[in-house]
C-alpha atoms as a PDB file:
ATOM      1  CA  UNK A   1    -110.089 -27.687 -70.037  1.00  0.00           C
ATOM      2  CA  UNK A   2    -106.339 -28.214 -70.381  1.00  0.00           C
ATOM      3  CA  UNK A   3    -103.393 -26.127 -69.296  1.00  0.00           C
ATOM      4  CA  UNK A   4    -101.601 -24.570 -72.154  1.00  0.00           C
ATOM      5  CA  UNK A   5     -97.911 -23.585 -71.348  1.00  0.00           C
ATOM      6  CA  UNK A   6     -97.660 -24.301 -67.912  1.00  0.00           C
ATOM      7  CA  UNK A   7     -98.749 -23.922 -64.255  1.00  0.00           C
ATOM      8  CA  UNK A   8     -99.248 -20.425 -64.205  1.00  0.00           C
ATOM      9  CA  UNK A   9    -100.802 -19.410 -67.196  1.00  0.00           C
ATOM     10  CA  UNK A  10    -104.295 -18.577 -67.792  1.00  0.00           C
ATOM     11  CA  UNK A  11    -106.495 -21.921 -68.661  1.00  0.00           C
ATOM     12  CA  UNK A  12    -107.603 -21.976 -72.809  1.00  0.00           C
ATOM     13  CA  UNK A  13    -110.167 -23.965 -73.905  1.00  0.00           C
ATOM     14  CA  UNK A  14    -109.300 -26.598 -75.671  1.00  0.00           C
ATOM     15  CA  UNK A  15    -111.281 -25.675 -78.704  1.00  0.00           C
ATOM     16  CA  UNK A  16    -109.579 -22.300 -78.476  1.00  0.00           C
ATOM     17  CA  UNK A  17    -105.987 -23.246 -78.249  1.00  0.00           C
ATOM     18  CA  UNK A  18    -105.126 -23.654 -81.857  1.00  0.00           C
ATOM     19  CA  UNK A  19    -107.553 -20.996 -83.037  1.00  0.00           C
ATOM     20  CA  UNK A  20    -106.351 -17.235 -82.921  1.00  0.00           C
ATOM     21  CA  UNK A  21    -109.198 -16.190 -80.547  1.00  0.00           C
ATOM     22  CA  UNK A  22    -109.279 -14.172 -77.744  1.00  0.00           C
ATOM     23  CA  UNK A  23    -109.100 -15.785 -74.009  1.00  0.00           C
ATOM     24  CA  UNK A  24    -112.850 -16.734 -72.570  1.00  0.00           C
ATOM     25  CA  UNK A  25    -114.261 -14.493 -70.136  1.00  0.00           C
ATOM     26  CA  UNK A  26    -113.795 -17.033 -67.541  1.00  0.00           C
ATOM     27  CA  UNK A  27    -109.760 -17.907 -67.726  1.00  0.00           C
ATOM     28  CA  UNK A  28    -108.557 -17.867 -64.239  1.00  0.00           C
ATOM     29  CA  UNK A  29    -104.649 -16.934 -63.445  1.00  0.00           C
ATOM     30  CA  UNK A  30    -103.189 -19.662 -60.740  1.00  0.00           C
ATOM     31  CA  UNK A  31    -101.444 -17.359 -58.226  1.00  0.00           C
ATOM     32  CA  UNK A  32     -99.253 -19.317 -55.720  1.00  0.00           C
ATOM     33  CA  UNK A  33    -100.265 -18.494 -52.165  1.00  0.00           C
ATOM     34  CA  UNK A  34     -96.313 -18.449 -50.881  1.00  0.00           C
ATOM     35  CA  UNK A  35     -94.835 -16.192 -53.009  1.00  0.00           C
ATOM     36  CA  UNK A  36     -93.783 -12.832 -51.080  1.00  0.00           C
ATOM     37  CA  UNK A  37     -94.457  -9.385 -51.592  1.00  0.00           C
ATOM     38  CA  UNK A  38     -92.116  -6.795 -52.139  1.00  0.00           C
ATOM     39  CA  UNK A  39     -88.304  -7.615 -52.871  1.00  0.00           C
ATOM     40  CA  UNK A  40     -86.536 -11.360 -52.975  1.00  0.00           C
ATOM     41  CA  UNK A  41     -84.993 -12.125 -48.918  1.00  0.00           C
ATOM     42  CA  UNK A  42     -82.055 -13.221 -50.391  1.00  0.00           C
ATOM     43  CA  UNK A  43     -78.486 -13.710 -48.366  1.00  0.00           C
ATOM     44  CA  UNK A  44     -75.972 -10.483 -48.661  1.00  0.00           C
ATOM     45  CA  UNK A  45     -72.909 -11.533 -50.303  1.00  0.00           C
ATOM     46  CA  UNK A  46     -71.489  -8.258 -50.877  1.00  0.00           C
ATOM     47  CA  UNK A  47     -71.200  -7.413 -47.051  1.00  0.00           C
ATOM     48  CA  UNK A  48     -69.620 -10.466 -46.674  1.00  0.00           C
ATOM     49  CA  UNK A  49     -67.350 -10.392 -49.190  1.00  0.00           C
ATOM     50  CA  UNK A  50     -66.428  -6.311 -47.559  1.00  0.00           C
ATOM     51  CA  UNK A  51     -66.226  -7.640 -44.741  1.00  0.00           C
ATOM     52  CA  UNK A  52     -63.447 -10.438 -46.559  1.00  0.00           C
ATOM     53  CA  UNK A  53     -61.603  -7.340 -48.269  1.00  0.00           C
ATOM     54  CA  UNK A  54     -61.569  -4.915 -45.459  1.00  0.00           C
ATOM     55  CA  UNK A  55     -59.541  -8.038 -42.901  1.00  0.00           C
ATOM     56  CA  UNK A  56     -57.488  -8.760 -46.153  1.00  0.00           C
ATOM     57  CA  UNK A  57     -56.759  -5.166 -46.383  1.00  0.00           C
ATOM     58  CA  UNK A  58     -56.181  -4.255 -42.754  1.00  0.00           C
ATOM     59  CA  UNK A  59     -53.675  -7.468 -42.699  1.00  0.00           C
ATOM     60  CA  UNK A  60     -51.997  -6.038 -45.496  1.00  0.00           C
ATOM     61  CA  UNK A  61     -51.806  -2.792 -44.409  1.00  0.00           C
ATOM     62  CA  UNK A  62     -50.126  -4.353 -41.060  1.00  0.00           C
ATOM     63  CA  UNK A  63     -47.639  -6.009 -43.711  1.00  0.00           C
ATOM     64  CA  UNK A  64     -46.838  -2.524 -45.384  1.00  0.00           C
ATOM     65  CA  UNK A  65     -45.766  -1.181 -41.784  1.00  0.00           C
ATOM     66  CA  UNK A  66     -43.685  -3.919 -40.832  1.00  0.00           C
ATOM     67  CA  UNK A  67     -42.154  -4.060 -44.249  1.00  0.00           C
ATOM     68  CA  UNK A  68     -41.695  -0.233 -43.958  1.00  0.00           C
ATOM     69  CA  UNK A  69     -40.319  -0.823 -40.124  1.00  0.00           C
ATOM     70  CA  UNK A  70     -38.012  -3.630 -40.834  1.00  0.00           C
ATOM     71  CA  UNK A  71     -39.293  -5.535 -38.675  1.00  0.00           C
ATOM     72  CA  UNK A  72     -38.708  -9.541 -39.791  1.00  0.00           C
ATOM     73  CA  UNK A  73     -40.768 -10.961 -37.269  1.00  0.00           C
ATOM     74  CA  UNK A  74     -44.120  -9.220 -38.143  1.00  0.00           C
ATOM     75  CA  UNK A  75     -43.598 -10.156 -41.447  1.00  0.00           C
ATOM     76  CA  UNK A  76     -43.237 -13.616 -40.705  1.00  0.00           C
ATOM     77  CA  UNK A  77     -45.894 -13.880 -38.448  1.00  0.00           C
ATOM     78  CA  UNK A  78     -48.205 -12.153 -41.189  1.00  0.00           C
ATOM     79  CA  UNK A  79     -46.806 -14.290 -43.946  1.00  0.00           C
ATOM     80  CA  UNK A  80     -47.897 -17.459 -41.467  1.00  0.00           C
ATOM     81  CA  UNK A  81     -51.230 -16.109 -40.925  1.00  0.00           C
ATOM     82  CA  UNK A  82     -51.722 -15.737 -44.809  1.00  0.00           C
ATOM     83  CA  UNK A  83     -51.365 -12.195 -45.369  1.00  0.00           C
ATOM     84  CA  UNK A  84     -49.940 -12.553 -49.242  1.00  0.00           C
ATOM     85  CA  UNK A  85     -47.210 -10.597 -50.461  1.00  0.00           C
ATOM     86  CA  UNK A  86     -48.825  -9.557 -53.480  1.00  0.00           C
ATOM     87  CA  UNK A  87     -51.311  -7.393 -51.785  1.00  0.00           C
ATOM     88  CA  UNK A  88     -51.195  -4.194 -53.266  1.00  0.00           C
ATOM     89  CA  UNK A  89     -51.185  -0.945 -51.157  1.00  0.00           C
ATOM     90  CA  UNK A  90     -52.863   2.413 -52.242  1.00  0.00           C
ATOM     91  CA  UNK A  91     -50.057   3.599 -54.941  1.00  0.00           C
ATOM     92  CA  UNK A  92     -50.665  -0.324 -56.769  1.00  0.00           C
ATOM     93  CA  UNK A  93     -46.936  -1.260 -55.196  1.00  0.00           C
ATOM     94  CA  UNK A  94     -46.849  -5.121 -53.949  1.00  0.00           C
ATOM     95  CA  UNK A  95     -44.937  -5.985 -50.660  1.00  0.00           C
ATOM     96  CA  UNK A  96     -42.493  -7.609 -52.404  1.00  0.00           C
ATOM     97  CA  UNK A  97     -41.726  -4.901 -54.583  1.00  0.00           C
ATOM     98  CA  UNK A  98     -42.328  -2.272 -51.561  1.00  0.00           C
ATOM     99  CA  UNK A  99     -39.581  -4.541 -49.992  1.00  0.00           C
ATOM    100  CA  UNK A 100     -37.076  -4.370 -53.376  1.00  0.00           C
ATOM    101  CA  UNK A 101     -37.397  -0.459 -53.370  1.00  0.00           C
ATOM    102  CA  UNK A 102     -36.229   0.124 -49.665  1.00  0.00           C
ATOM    103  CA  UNK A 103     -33.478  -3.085 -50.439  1.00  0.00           C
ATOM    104  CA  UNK A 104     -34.617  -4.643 -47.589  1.00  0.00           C
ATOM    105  CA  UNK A 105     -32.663  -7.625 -48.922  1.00  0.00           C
ATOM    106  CA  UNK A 106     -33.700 -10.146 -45.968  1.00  0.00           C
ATOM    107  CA  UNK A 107     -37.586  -9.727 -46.212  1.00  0.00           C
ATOM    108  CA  UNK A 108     -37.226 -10.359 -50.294  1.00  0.00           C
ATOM    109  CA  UNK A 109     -36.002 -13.663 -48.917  1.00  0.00           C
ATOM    110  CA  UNK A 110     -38.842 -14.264 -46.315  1.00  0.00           C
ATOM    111  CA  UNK A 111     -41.467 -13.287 -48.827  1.00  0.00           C
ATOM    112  CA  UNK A 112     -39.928 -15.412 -52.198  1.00  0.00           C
ATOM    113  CA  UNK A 113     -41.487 -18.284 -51.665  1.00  0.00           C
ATOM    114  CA  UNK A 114     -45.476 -16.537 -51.538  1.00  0.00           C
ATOM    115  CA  UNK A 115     -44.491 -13.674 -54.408  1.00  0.00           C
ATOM    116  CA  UNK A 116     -45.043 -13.185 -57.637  1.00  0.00           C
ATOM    117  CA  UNK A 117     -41.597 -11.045 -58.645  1.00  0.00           C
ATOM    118  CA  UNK A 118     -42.914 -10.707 -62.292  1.00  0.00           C
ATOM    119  CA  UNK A 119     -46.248  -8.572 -60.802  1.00  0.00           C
ATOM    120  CA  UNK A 120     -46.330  -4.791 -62.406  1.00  0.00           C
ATOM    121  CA  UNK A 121     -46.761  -2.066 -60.698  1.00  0.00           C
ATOM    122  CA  UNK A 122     -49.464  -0.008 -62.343  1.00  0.00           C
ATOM    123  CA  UNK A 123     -47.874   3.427 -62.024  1.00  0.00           C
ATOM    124  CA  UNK A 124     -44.676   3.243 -64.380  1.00  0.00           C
ATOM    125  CA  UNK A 125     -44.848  -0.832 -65.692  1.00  0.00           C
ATOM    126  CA  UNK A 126     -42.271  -2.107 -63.699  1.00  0.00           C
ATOM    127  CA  UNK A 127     -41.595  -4.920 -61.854  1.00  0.00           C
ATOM    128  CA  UNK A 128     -39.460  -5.661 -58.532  1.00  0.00           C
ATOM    129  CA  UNK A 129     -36.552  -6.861 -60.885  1.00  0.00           C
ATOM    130  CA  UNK A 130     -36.291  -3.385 -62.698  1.00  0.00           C
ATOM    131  CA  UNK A 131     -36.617  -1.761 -59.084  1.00  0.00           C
ATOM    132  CA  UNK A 132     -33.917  -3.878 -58.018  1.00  0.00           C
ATOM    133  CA  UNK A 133     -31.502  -3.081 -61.012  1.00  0.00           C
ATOM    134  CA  UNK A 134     -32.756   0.786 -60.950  1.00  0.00           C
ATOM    135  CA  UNK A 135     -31.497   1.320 -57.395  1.00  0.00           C
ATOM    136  CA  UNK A 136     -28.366  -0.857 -57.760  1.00  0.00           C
ATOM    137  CA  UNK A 137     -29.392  -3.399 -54.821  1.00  0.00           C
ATOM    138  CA  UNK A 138     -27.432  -6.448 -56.206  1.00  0.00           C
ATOM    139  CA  UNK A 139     -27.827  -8.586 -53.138  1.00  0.00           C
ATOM    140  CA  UNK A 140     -31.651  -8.015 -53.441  1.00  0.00           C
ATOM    141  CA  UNK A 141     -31.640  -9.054 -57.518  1.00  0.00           C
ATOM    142  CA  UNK A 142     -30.208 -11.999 -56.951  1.00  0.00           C
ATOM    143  CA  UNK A 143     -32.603 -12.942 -54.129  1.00  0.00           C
ATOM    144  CA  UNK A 144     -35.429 -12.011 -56.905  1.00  0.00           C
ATOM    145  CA  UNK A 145     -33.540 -14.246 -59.497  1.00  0.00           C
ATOM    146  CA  UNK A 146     -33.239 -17.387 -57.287  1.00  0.00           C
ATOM    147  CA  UNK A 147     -36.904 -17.265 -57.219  1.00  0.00           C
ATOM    148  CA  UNK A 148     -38.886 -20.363 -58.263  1.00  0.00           C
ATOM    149  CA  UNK A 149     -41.152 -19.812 -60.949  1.00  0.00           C
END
């Protein structure tokens, strides 16, 4: 007898295997002894990857306060421990932008090198540039427009 398709497929006769005939009554099925029941053990990404996102999000978060507290040396600090400045908080705003709309001219600067001034906020399309302009903060415009790109 020869195998016909592969290692677990029922065996065919050989003078059955280019007929249309039904299988003989005594094909066997090869069932591999380790295989285990029930569902696939198989490593949990996605409570890593929460895990990931709920650090990158409570670092952020610690961002937003010291952005909304003025307070340069958190932000540096966070900044040298990775937090980005394009994290978004819960309205879609990044820090940088967060940091245009309160003119908080001197954290622009600490965050331009990380930032991407050209991300959108999702709410009304604009960027920290327009937010800038909008509110008149000159000082912080030109910090956005000395940006590298």
């Amino acid at each position: 007898m020869t195998r016909i398709g592969g290692p677990f497929l029922p065996e065919i006769p050989e003078n059955q295997s280019d007929k249309g005939g039904s299988k003989p009554a005594s094909a066997s099925v090869v069932v591999p002894a380790n295989i285990p029941k029930g569902k696939a053990e198989r490593p949990d990404k996605s409570r890593e990857t929460s895990k990931r996102q709920k650090l990158i999000d409570h670092m952020g978060k610690q961002l937003e306060k010291a952005v909304k507290n003025d307070d340069q040396e958190e932000v540096k600090r966070l900044m040298k421990a990775g937090v980005s400045p394009d994290w978004e908080n819960h309205e879609g705003k990044s820090m940088l932008y967060f940091a245009t709309e309160l003119g908080r001219v001197h954290l622009v600067i600490i965050m331009r090198p990380r930032a991407d001034p050209n991300k959108v906020c999702p709410k009304d399309g604009s960027n920290a540039m327009h937010i800038a302009s909008f509110h008149g903060f000159a000082d912080v415009l030109r910090a956005l427009l000395m940006m590298p790109y």
